[in-house]
Protein backbone atom coordinates (compact mmCIF):
# COMPACT_ATOMS: atom_id res chain seq x y z
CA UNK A 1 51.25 -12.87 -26.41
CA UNK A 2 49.80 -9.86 -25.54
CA UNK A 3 46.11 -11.15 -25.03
CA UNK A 4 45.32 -13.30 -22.28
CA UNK A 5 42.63 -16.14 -22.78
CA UNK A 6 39.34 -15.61 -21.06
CA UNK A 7 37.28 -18.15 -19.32
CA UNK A 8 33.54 -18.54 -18.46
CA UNK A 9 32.87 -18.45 -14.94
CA UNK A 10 31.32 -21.58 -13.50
CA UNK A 11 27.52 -21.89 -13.37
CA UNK A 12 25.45 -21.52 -10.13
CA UNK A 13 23.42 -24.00 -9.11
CA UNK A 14 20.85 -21.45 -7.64
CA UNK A 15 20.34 -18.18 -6.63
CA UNK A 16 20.05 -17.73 -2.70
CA UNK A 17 17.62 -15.86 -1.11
CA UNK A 18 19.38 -12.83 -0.26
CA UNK A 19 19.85 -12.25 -4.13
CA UNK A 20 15.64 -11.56 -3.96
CA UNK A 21 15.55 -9.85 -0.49
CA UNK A 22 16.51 -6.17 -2.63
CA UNK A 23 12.96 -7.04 -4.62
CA UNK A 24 10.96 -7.67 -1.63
CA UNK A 25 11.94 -4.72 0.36
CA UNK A 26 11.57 -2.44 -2.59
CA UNK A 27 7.68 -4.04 -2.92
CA UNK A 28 7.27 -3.64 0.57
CA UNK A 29 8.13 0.02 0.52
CA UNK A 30 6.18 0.58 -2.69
CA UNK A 31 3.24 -0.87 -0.81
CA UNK A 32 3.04 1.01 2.28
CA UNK A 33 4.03 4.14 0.57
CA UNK A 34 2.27 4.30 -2.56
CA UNK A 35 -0.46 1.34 -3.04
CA UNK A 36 -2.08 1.50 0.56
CA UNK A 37 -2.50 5.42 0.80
CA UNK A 38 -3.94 5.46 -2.50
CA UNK A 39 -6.73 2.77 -1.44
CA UNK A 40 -7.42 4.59 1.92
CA UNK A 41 -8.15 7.88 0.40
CA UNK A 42 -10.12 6.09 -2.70
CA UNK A 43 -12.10 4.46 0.24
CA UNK A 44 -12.61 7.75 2.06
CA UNK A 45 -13.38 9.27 -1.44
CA UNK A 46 -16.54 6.91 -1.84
CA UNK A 47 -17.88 6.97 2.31
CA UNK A 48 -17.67 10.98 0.94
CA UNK A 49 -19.78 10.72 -2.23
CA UNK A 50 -22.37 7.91 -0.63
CA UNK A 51 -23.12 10.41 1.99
CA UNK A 52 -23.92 13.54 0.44
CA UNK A 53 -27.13 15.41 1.08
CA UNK A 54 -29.46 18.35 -0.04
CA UNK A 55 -27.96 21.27 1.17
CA UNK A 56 -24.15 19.86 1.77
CA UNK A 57 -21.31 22.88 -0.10
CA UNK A 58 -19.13 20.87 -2.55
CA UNK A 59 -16.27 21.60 -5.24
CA UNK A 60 -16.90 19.75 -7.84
CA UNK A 61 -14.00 18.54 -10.27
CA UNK A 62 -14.02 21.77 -12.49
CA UNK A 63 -13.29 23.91 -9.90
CA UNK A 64 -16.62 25.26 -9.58
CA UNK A 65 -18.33 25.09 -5.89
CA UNK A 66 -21.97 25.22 -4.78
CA UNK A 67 -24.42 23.55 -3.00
CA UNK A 68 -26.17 20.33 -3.35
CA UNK A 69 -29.68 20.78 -4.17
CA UNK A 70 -30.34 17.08 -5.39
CA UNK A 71 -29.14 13.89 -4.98
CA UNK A 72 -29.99 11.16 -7.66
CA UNK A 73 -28.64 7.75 -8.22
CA UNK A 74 -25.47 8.51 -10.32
CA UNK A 75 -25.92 12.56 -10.27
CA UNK A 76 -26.43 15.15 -8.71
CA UNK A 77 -27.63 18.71 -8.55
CA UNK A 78 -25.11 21.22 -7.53
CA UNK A 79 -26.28 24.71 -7.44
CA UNK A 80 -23.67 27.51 -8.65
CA UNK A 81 -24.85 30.43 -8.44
CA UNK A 82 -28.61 31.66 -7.43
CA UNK A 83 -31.33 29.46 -9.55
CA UNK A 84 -28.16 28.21 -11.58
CA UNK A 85 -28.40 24.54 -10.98
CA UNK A 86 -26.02 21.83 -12.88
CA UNK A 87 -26.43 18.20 -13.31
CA UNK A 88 -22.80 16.66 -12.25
CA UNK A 89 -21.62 12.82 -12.10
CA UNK A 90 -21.09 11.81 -8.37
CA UNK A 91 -17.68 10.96 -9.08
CA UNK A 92 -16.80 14.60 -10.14
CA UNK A 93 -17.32 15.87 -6.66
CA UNK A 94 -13.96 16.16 -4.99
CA UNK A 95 -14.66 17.81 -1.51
CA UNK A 96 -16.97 18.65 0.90
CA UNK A 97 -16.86 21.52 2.20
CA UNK A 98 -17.89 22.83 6.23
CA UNK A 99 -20.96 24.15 6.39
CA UNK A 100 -21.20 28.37 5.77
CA UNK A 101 -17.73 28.02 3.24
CA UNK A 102 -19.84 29.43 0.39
CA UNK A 103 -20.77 32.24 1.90
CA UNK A 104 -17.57 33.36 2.77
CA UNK A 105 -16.12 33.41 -0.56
């Protein structure tokens, strides 16, 4: 006829080890390229916030930059504009900025 029979190939008794050594590298790139840069600059991101100060210049997540005029446990008092002070999680601050950036902008 025109239609050959097909047959099931025969079962493996188990997969080797290069068959997994694709998923390894790919988690071993994924690791050194995403995960661990993302945990060094989280670190660095909380050294940042445990060390600010009165009088340090920050940008705060909104965008908005001033100077820290208090420091509390969980926020802190960044100061805007002249005797404009706003109450801010620590978390929101994203950057701190040299000393004398404020009054260059």
């Amino acid at each position: 006829m025109f239609i050959s029979n097909a047959y099931a190939a025969g079962a493996t008794a188990s997969p080797d080890l290069m068959s997994f050594l694709p998923l390894v590298v790919i988690f071993v790139l994924f690791w050194f390229m995403l995960i661990r840069p993302q945990m060094k600059q989280a670190k660095d991101q909380r050294k940042m916030i445990e060390a600010l100060q009165k009088g340090d210049e920050v940008i705060i997540a909104g965008g908005l930059a001033g100077r820290v005029t208090k420091v509390g446990d969980a926020f802190v008092g960044v100061e805007i504009a002249p005797e404009i002070v706003v109450q801010v999680q620590k978390p929101t601050v994203q950057t701190l900025l040299p000393k004398g950036t404020l009054k260059s902008l």
